[in-house]
C-alpha atoms as a PDB file:
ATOM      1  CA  UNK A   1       0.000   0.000   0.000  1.00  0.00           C
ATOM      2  CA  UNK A   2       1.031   3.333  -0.663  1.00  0.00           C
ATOM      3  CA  UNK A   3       0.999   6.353   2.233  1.00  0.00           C
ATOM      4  CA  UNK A   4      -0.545  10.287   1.203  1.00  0.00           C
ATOM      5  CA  UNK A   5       1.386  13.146   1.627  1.00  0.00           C
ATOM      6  CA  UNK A   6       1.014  14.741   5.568  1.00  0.00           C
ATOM      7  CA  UNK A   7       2.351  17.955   6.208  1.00  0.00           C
ATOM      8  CA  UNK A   8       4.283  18.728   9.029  1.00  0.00           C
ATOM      9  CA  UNK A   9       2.177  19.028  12.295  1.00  0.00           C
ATOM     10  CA  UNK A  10      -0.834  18.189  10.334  1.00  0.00           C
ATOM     11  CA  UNK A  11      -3.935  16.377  11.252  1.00  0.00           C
ATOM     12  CA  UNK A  12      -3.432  12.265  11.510  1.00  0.00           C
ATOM     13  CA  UNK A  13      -3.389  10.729   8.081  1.00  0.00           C
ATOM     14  CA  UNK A  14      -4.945   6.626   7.656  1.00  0.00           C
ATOM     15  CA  UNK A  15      -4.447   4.708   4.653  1.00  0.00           C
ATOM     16  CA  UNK A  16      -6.279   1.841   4.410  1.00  0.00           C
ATOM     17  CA  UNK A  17      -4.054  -1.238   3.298  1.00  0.00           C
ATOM     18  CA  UNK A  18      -6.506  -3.767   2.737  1.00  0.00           C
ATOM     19  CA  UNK A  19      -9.253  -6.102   3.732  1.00  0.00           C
ATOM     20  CA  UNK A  20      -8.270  -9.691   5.445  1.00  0.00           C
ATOM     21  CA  UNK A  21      -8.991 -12.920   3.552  1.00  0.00           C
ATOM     22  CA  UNK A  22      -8.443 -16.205   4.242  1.00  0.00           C
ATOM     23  CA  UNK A  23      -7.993 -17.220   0.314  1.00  0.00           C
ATOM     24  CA  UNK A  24      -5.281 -14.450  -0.067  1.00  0.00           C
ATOM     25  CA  UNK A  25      -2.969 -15.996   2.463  1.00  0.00           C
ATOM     26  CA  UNK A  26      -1.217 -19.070   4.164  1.00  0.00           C
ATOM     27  CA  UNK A  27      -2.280 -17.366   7.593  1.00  0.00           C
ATOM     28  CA  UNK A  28      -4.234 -15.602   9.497  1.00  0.00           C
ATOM     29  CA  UNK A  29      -0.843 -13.356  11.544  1.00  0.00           C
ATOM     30  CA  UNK A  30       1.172 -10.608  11.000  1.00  0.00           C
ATOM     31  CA  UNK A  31       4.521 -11.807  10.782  1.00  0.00           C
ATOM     32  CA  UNK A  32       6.150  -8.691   9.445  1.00  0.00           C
ATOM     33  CA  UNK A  33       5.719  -5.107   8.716  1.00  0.00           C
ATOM     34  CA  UNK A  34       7.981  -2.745   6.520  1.00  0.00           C
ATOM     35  CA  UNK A  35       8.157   1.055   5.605  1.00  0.00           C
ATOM     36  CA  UNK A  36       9.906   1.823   2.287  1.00  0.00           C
ATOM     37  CA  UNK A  37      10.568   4.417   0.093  1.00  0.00           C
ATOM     38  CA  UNK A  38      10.719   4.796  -3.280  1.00  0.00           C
ATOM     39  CA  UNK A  39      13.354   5.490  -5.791  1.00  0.00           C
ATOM     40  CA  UNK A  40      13.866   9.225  -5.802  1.00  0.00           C
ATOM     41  CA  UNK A  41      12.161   9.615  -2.464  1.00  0.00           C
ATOM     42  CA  UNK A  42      13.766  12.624  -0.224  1.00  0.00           C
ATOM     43  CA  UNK A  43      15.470  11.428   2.920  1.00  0.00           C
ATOM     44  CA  UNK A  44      13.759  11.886   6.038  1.00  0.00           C
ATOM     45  CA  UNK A  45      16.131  12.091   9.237  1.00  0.00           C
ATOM     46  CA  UNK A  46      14.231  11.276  12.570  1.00  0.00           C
ATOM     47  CA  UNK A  47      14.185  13.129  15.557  1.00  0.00           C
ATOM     48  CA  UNK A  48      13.961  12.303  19.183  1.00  0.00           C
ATOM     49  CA  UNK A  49      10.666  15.273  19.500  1.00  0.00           C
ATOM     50  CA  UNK A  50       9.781  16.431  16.383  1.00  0.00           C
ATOM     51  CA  UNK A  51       8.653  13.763  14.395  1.00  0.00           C
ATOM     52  CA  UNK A  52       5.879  11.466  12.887  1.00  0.00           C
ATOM     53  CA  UNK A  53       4.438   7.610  13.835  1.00  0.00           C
ATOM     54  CA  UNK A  54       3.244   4.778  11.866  1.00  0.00           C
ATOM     55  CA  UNK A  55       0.878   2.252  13.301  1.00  0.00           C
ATOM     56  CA  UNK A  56      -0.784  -0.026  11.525  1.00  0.00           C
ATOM     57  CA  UNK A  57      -3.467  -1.389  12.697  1.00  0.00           C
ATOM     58  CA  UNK A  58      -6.557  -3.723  12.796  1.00  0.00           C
ATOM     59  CA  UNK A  59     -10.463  -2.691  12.051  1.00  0.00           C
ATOM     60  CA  UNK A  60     -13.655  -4.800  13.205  1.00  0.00           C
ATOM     61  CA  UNK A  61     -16.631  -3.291  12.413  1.00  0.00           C
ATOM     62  CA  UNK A  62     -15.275   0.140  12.033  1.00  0.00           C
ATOM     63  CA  UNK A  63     -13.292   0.046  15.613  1.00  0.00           C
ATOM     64  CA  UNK A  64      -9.386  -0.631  15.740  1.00  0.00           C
ATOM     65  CA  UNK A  65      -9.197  -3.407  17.954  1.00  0.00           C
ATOM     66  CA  UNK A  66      -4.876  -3.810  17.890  1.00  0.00           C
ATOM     67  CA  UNK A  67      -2.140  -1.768  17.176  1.00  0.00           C
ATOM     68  CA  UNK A  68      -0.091  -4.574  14.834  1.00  0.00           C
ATOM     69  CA  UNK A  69       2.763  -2.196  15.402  1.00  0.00           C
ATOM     70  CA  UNK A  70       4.178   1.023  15.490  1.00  0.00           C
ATOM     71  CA  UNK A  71       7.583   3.049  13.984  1.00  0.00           C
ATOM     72  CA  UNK A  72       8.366   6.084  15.227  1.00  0.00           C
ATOM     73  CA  UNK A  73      10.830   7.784  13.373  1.00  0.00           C
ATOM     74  CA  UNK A  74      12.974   9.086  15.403  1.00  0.00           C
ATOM     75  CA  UNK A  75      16.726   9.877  16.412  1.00  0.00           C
ATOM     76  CA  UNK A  76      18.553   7.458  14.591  1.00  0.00           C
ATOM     77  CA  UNK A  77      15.645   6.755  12.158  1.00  0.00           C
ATOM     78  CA  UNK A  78      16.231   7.338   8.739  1.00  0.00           C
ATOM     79  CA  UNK A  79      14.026   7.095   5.514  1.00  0.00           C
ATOM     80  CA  UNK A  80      15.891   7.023   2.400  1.00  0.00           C
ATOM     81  CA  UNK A  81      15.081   6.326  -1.226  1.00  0.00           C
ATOM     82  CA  UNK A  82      15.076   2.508  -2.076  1.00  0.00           C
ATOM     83  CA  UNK A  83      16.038   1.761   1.714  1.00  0.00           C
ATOM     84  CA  UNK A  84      13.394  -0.543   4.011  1.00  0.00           C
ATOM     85  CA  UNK A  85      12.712   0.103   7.593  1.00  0.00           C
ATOM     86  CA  UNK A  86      10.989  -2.786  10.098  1.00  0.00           C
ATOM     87  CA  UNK A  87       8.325  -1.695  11.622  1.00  0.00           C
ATOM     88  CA  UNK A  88       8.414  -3.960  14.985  1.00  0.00           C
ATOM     89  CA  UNK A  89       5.466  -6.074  15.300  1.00  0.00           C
ATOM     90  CA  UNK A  90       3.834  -5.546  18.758  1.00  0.00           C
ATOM     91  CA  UNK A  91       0.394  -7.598  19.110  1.00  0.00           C
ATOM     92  CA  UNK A  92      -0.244 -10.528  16.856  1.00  0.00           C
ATOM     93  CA  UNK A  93      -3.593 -11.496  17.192  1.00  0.00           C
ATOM     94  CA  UNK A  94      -5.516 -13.709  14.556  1.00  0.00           C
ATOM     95  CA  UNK A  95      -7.013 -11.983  11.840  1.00  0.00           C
ATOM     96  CA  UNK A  96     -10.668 -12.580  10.873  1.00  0.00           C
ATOM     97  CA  UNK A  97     -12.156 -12.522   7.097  1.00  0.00           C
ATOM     98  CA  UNK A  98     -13.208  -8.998   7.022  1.00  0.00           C
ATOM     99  CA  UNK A  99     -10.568  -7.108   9.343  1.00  0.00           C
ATOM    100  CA  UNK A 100      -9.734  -4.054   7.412  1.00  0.00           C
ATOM    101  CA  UNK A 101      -6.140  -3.067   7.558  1.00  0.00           C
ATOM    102  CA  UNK A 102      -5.048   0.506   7.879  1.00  0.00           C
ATOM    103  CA  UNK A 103      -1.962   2.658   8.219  1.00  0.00           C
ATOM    104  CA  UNK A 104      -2.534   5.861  11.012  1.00  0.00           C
ATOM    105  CA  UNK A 105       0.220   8.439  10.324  1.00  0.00           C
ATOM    106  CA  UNK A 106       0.552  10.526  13.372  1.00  0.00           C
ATOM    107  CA  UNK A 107       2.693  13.533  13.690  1.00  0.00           C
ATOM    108  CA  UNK A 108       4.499  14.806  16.895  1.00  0.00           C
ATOM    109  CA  UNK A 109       4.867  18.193  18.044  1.00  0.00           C
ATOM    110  CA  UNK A 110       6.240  20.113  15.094  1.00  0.00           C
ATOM    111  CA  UNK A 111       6.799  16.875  13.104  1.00  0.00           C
ATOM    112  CA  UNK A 112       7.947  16.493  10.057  1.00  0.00           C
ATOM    113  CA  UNK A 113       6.417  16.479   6.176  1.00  0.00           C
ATOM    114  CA  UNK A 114       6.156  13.024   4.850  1.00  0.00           C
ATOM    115  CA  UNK A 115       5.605  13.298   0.973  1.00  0.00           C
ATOM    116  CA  UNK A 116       3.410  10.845  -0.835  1.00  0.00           C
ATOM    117  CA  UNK A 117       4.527   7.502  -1.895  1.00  0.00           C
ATOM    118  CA  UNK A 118       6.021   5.276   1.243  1.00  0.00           C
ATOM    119  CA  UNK A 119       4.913   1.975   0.937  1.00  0.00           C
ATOM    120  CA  UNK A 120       4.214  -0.108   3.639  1.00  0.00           C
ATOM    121  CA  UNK A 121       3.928  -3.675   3.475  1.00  0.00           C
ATOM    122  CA  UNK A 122       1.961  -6.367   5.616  1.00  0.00           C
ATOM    123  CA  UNK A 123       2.796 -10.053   5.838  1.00  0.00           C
ATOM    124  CA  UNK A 124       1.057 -12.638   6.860  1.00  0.00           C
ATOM    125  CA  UNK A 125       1.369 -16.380   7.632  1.00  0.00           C
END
């Protein structure tokens, strides 16, 4: 899935990833999440105040029931063009046909402006 544009200390952004189906995968968990960016993509250096989160996370009915898991990028955190960063997986709990998968870009304090065209991806087993 592919992440909008959020301006800097801007209102929180979600990108919906997809809808759970059994026929789609071996699974029904989340095994691993990544954030990368595209060729030509501006670097983004995190910092330890100023900065942005990624959580992706897991819908019933309209209601996030579980954070899947979160990256925030901060001091030390760096996104680059054609580089991926693991997003670590925090709660794993079994997916049901229908969960809707989203992508909740939050920004901290001043934050920082992400431009369009991250890609996050979602694997499950």
């Amino acid at each position: 899935m592919t992440l909008p544009a959020q301006a800097a200390a801007g209102a929180d952004e979600v990108a919906v990833a997809g809808v759970y189906s059994q026929a789609f995968y071996s699974g029904d968990t989340v095994t691993d999440l990544q954030i990368v960016a595209p060729a030509g993509y501006p670097t983004v250096n995190g910092a330890a105040t100023n900065n942005v989160t990624f959580t992706v996370r897991q819908i019933q009915g309209g209601v996030p029931i579980a954070n899947l898991g979160t990256l925030t990028l901060g001091a030390g955190e760096t996104l680059s063009s054609e580089c991926a960063l693991s997003i670590p997986v925090g709660a794993q709990p079994i997916l049901q046909p229908g969960d809707l998968l989203d992508v909740l870009m939050h920004q901290n304090g001043a934050g920082q402006t992400i431009t369009a065209g991250l890609m996050v991806s979602i694997f499950v087993s």
